[in-house]
Protein backbone atom coordinates (compact mmCIF):
# COMPACT_ATOMS: atom_id res chain seq x y z
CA UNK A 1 97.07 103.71 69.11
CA UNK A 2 94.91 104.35 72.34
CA UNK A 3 95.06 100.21 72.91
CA UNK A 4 98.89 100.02 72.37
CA UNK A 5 99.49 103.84 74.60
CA UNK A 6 96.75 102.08 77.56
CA UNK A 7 99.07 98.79 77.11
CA UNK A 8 102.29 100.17 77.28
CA UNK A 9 101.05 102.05 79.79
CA UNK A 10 100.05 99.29 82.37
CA UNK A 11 103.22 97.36 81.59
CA UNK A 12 105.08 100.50 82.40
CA UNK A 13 103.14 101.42 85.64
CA UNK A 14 103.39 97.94 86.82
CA UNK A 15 107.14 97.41 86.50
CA UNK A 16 108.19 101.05 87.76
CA UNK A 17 105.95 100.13 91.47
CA UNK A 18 107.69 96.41 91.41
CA UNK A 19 110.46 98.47 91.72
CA UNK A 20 109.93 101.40 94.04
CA UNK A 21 108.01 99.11 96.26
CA UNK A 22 111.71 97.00 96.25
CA UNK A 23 114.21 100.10 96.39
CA UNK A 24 111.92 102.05 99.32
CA UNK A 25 111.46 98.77 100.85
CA UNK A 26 115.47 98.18 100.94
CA UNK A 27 116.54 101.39 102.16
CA UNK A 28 114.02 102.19 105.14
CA UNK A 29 115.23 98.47 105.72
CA UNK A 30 118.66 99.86 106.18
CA UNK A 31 117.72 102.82 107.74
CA UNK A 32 115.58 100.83 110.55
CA UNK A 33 118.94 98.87 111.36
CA UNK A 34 120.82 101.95 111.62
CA UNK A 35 118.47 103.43 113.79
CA UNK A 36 118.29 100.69 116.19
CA UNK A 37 120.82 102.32 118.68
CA UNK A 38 118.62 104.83 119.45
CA UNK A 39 116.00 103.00 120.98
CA UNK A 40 115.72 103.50 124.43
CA UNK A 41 113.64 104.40 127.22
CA UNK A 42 112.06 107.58 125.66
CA UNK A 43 112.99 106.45 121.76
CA UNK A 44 110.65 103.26 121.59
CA UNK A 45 110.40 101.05 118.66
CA UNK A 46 107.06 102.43 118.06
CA UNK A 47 108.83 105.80 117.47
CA UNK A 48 111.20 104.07 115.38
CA UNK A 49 108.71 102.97 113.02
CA UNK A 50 106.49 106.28 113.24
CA UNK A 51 109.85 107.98 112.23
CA UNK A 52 110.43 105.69 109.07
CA UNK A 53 106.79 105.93 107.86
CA UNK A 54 107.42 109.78 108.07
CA UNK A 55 110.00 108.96 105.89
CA UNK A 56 108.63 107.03 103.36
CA UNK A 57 107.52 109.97 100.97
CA UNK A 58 111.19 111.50 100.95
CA UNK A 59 112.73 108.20 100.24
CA UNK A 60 110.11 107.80 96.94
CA UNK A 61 110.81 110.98 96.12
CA UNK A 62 114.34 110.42 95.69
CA UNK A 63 114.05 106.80 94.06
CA UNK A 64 111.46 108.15 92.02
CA UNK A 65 113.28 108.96 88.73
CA UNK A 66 116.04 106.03 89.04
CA UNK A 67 112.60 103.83 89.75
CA UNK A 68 110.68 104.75 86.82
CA UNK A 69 114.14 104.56 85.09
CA UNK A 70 114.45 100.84 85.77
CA UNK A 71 110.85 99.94 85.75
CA UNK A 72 110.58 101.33 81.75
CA UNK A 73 113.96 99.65 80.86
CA UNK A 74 112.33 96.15 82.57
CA UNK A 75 108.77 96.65 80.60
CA UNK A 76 110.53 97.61 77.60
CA UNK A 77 113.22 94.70 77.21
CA UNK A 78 109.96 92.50 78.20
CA UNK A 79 108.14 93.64 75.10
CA UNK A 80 110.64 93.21 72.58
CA UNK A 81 112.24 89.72 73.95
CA UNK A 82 108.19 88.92 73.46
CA UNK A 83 108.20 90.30 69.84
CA UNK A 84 105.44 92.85 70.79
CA UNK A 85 107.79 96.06 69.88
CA UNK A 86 108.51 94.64 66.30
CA UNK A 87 104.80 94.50 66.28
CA UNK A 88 104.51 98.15 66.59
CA UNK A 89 107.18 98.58 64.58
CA UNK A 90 105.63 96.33 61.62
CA UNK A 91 102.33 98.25 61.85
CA UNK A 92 103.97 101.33 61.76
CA UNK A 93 104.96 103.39 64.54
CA UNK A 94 108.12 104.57 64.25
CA UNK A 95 110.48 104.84 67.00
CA UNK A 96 109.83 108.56 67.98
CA UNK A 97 106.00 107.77 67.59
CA UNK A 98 106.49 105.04 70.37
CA UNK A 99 108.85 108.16 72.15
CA UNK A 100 105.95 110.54 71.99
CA UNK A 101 103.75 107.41 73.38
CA UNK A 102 106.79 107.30 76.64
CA UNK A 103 105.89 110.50 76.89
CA UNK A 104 102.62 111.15 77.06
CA UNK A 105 102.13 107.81 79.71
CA UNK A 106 104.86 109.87 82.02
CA UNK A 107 102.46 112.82 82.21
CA UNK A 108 100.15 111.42 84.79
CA UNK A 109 103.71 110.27 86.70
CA UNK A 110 105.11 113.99 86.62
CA UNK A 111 101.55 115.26 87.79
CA UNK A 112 101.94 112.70 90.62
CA UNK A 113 105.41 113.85 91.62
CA UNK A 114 104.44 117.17 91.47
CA UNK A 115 101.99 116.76 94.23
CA UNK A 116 104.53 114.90 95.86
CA UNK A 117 107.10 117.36 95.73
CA UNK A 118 104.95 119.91 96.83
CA UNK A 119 102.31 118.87 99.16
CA UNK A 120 103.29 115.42 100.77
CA UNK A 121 107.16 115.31 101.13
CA UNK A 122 107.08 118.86 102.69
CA UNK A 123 104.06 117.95 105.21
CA UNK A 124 106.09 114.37 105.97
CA UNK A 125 109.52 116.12 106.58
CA UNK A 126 108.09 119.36 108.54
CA UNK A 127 106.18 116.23 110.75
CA UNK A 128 109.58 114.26 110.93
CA UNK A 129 111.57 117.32 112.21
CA UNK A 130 108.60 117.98 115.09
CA UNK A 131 109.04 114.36 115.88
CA UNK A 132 112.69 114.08 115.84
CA UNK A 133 112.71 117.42 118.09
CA UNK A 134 110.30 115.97 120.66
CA UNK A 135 111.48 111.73 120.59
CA UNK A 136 115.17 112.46 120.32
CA UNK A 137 115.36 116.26 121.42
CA UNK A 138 117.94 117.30 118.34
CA UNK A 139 116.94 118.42 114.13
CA UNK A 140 120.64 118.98 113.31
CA UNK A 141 119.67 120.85 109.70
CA UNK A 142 120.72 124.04 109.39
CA UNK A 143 122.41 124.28 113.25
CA UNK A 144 125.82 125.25 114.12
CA UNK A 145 127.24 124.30 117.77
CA UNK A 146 126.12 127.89 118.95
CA UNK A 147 122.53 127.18 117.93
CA UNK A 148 120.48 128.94 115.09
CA UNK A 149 120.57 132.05 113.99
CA UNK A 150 118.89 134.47 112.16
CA UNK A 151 118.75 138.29 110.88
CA UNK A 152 116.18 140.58 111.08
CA UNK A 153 115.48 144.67 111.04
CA UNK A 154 114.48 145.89 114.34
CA UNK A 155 111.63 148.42 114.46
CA UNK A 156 113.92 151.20 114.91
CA UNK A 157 115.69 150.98 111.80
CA UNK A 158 118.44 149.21 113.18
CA UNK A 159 119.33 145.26 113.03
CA UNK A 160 118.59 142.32 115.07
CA UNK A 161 120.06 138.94 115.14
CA UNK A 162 118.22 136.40 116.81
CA UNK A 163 120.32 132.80 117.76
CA UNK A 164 118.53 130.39 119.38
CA UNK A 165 119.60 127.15 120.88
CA UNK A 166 117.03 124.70 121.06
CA UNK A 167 113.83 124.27 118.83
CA UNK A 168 110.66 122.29 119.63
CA UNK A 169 107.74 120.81 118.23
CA UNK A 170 104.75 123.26 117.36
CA UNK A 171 107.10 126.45 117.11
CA UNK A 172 108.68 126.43 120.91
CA UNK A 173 112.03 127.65 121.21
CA UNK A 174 114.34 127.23 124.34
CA UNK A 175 117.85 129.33 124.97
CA UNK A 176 116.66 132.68 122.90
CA UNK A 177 119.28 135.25 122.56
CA UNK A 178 118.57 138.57 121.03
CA UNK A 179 121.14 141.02 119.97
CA UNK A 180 119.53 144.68 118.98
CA UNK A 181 122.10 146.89 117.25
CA UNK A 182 121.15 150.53 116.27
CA UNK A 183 121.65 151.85 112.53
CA UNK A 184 125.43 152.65 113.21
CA UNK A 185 125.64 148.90 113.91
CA UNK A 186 126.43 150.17 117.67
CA UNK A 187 124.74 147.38 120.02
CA UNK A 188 121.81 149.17 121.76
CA UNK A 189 120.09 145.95 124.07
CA UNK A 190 121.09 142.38 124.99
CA UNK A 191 117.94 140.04 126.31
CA UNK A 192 118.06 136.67 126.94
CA UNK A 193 115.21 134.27 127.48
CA UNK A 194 114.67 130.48 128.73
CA UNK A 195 111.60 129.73 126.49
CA UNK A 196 109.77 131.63 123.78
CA UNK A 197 106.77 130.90 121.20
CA UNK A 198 105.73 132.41 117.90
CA UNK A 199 101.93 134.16 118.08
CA UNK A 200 100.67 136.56 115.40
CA UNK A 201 103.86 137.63 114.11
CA UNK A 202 105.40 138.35 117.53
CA UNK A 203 107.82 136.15 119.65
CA UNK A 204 106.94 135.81 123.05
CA UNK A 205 109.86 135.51 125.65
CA UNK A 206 109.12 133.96 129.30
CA UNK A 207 111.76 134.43 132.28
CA UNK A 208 113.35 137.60 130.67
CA UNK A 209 117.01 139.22 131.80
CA UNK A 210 116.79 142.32 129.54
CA UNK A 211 120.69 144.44 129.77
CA UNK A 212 120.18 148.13 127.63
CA UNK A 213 123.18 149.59 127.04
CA UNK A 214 123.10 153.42 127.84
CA UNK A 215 123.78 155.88 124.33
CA UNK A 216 126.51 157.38 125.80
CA UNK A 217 128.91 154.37 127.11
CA UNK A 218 130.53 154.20 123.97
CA UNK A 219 132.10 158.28 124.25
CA UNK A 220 132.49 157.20 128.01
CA UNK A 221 134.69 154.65 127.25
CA UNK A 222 136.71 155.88 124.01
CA UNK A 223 137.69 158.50 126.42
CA UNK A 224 138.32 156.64 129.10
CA UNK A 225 136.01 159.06 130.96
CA UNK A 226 134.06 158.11 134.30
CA UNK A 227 130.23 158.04 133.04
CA UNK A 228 128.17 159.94 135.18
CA UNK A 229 125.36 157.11 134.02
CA UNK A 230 125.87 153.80 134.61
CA UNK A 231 126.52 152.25 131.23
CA UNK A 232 124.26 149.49 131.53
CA UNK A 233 120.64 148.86 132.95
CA UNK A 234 119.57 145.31 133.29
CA UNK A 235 115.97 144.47 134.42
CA UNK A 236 114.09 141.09 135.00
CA UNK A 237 110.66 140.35 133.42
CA UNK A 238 108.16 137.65 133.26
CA UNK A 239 107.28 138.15 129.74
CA UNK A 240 107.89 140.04 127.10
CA UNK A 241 106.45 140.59 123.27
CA UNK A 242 108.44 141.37 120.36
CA UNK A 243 107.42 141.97 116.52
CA UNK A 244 109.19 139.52 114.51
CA UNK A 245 109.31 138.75 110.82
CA UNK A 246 110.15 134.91 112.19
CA UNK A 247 107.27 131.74 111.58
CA UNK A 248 107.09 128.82 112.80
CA UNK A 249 107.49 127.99 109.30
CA UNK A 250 110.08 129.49 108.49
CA UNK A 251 111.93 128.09 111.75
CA UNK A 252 111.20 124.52 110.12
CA UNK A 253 112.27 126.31 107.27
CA UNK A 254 115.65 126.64 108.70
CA UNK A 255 116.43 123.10 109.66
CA UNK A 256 114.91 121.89 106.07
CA UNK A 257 117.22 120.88 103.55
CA UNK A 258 115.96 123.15 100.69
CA UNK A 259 115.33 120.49 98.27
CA UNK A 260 112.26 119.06 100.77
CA UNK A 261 110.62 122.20 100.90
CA UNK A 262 107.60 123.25 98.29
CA UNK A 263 108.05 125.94 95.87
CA UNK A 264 105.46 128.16 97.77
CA UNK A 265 107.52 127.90 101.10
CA UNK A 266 110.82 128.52 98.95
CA UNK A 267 109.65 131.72 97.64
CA UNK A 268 108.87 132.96 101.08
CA UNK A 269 111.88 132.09 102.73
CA UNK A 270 114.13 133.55 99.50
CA UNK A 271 112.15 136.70 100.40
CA UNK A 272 112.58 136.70 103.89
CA UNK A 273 116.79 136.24 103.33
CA UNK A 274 116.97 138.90 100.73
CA UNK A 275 115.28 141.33 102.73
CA UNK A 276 118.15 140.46 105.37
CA UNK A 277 120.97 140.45 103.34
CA UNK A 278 121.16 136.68 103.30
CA UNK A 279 122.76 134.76 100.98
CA UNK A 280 120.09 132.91 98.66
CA UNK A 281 122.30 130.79 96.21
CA UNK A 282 121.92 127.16 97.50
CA UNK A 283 117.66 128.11 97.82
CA UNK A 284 117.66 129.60 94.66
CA UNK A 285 119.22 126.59 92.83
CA UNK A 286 117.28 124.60 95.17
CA UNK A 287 114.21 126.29 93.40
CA UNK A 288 115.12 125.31 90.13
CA UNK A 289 115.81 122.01 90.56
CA UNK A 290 112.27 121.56 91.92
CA UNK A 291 110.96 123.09 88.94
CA UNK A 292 112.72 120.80 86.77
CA UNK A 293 112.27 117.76 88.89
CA UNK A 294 109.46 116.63 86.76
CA UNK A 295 111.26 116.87 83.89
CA UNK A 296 113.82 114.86 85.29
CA UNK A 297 111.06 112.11 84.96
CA UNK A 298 110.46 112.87 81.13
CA UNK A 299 114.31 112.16 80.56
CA UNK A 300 114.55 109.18 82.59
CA UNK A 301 111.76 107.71 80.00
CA UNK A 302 113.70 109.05 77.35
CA UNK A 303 116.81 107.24 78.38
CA UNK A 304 114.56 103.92 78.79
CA UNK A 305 113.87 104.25 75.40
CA UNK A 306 116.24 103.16 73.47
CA UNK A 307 117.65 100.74 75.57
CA UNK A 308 114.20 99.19 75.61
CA UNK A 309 114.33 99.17 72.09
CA UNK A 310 117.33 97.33 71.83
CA UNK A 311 117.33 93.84 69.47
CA UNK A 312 117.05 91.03 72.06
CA UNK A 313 119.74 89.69 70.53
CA UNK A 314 122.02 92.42 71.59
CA UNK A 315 121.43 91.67 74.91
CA UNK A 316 118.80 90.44 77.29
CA UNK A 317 116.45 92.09 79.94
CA UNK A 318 118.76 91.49 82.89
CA UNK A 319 121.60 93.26 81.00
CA UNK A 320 119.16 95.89 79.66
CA UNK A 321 118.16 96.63 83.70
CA UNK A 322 121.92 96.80 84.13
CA UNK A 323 122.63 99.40 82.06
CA UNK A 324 119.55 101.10 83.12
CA UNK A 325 120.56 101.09 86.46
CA UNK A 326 124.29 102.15 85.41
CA UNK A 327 122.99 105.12 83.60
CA UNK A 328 120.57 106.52 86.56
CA UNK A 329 123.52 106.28 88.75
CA UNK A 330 125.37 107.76 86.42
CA UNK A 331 123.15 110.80 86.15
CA UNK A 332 122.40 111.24 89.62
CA UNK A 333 126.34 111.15 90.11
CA UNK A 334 126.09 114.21 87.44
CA UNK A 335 123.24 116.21 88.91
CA UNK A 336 125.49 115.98 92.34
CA UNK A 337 128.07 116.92 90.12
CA UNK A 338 126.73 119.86 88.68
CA UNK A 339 125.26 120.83 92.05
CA UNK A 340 128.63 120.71 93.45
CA UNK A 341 130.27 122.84 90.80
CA UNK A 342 127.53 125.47 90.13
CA UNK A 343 128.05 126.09 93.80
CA UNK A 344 131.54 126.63 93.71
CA UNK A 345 132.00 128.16 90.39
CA UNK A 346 128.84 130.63 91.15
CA UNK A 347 127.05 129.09 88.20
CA UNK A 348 123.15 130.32 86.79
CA UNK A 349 120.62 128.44 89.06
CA UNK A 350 119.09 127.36 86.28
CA UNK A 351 122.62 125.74 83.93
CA UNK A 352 122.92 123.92 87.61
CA UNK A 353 119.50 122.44 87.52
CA UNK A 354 118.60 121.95 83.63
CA UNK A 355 122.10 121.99 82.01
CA UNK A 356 122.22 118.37 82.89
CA UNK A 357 118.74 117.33 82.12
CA UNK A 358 118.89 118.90 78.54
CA UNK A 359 122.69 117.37 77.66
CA UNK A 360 121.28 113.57 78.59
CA UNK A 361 118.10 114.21 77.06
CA UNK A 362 119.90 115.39 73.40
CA UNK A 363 122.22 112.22 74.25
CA UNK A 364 119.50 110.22 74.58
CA UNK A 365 117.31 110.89 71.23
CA UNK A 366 120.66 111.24 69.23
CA UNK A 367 120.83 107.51 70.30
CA UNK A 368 117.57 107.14 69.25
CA UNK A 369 117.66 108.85 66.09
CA UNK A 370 121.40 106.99 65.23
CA UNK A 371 118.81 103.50 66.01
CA UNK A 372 116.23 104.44 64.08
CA UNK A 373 118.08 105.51 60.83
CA UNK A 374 120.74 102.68 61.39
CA UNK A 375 120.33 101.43 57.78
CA UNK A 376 120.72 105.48 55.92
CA UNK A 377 123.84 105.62 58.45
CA UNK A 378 125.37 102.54 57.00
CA UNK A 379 124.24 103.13 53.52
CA UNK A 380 125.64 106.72 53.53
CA UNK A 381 129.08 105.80 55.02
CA UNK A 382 129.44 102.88 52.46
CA UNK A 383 128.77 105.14 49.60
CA UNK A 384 131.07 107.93 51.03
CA UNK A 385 133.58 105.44 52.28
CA UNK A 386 133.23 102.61 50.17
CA UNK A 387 136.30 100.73 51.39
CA UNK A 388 133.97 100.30 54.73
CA UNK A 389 131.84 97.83 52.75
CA UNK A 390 132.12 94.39 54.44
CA UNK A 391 133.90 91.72 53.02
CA UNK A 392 132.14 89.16 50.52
């Protein structure tokens, strides 16, 4: 069984990088041609290319699962239009034996995307953003046409909302307005600042206009009363420090689609919204469909299966690959779908991120099973039925 597993096993790895190396290849293809417009003087084609290699491990981990998907169904129709599966079969492995086989030769392909998903994806897009802030001057994630903005507690028990206009590489921000309301949501300052930087869980502000808004204004002017103070006080400074609960990290954070970040950083930034009063749903399912992203892989082999398994007869390997390609589509088009729904309907996090997976997955052995007792079916409905028998 080891010999079969290790040969199954190269035949499998072999034909699933054939075909990431060709889907990767074909869409950073694309996106290089779609990018072309942006070369200029500043945007060279060297920073074209740095861009795409940055990426690269996004792009595999999004053709991952339709790859392995299509490079299974490929090795699979290869060994039985060779005979080698009804070899197996004859000596006897039965077709959930050879299953459990799939499965075990995805583990070292889930461990793999793990570390993708969490270590090199979220280093290559946090890299990408810096380098699409300081080539092209724009990450349009998470931004509205005000800038970004965030929520925080002040230190005096009140609230502060932070929006700021322009990020840039290394933690820099540029066009930093702060808003500092008091615990009856009354706005106590107003400071604005050209640049700022993130150091030791404070933001620094340089070139400071500072306007404090005096306790009393708001009697003054409910009464329509003359204040005897003037109701403002605005002051210029070089510099300034403030405590923040904002990171660099969790700036990137911000202009990350949730799906690229690792499961460490997603914790931290689902703490830091619902200790602001955030909404969390679209990082919270995000979470869950990183935790069953491996998985994902797992089903994909189990939807391999029994196409692989297939007579030859019934069709050959390019139709196999055809319907192997039809049915990742046609899952991704139902994860989307689910994500889509769960959203709007306010579904669990995790029937949007697993509810899928587990419904193809039963589909998927019930096919097997229905191939593999294809002879007890027929029997049974010809003794229950018998006016199904066929025709002499």
């Amino acid at each position: 069984m080891n010999t079969a597993r290790r040969y199954l096993a190269s035949e499998i790895y072999r034909s699933t990088a054939v075909v990431l190396v060709a889907l990767v290849g074909l869409f950073t293809f694309f996106a290089l041609i779609d990018d072309l417009d942006n070369i200029g003087p500043k945007f060279t084609l060297l920073s074209l290319f740095y861009l795409q290699a940055l990426a690269l491990p996004t792009r595999l981990y999004d053709l991952l699962p339709i790859g392995l998907l299509i490079g299974a169904v490929l090795a699979l129709a290869g060994l039985a239009q060779r005979n080698e599966l009804v070899i197996l079969r004859v000596s006897g492995v039965s077709g959930l034996k050879l299953l459990r086989m799939l499965w075990v030769i995805t583990i070292p392909m889930v461990v793999g995307a793990f570390i993708l998903s969490e270590v090199v994806t979220p280093a290559a897009e946090i890299k990408s953003s810096e380098a699409n802030l300081m080539l092209l001057g724009r990450s349009e994630g998470g931004r509205l046409n005000s800038g970004y903005w965030f929520k925080e507690p002040s230190p005096g028990g009140g609230t502060r909302v932070i929006n700021i206009t322009k990020l840039h590489a290394v933690g820099g921000v540029a066009g930093i307005t702060l808003y500092d309301f008091l615990k009856d949501q009354d706005l106590a300052s107003f400071t604005q600042a050209k640049e700022g930087h993130f150091s030791h869980g404070r933001l620094i502000l340089d070139d400071v206009v500072q306007t404090r808004i005096n306790t009393s204004s708001k009697a003054a002017l409910a009464n329509a009363q003359v204040p005897i103070q003037p109701l403002t006080h605005v002051r210029s400074l070089a510099e300034i420090s403030i405590p923040t609960t904002l990171t660099p990290q969790r700036l990137i954070a911000r202009i990350l689609t949730p799906e690229r970040m690792s499961i460490r950083d997603l914790l931290d930034y689902i703490g830091y919204l619902h200790a602001n009063k955030l909404q969390t749903e679209r990082q919270v399912v995000a979470l869950w469909r990183k935790i069953a992203y491996p998985f994902t892989l797992l089903v994909m082999m189990t939807i391999a299966a029994p196409i692989g398994f297939m007579q030859t007869r019934l069709g050959g390997v390019g139709s196999k690959v055809f319907v192997g390609i039809l049915l990742g589509v046609g899952f991704f088009m139902l994860n989307q779908l689910a994500l889509n729904l769960g959203m709007l309907s306010k579904w669990p996090p995790w029937v949007t991120a697993l509810v899928p997976n587990i419904a193809v997955l039963g589909l998927a052995l019930g096919v097997l099973l229905l191939m593999e007792n294809q002879h007890r079916v027929r029997n049974f409905s010809q003794t229950r039925w018998p006016w199904s028998k066929p025709a002499v």
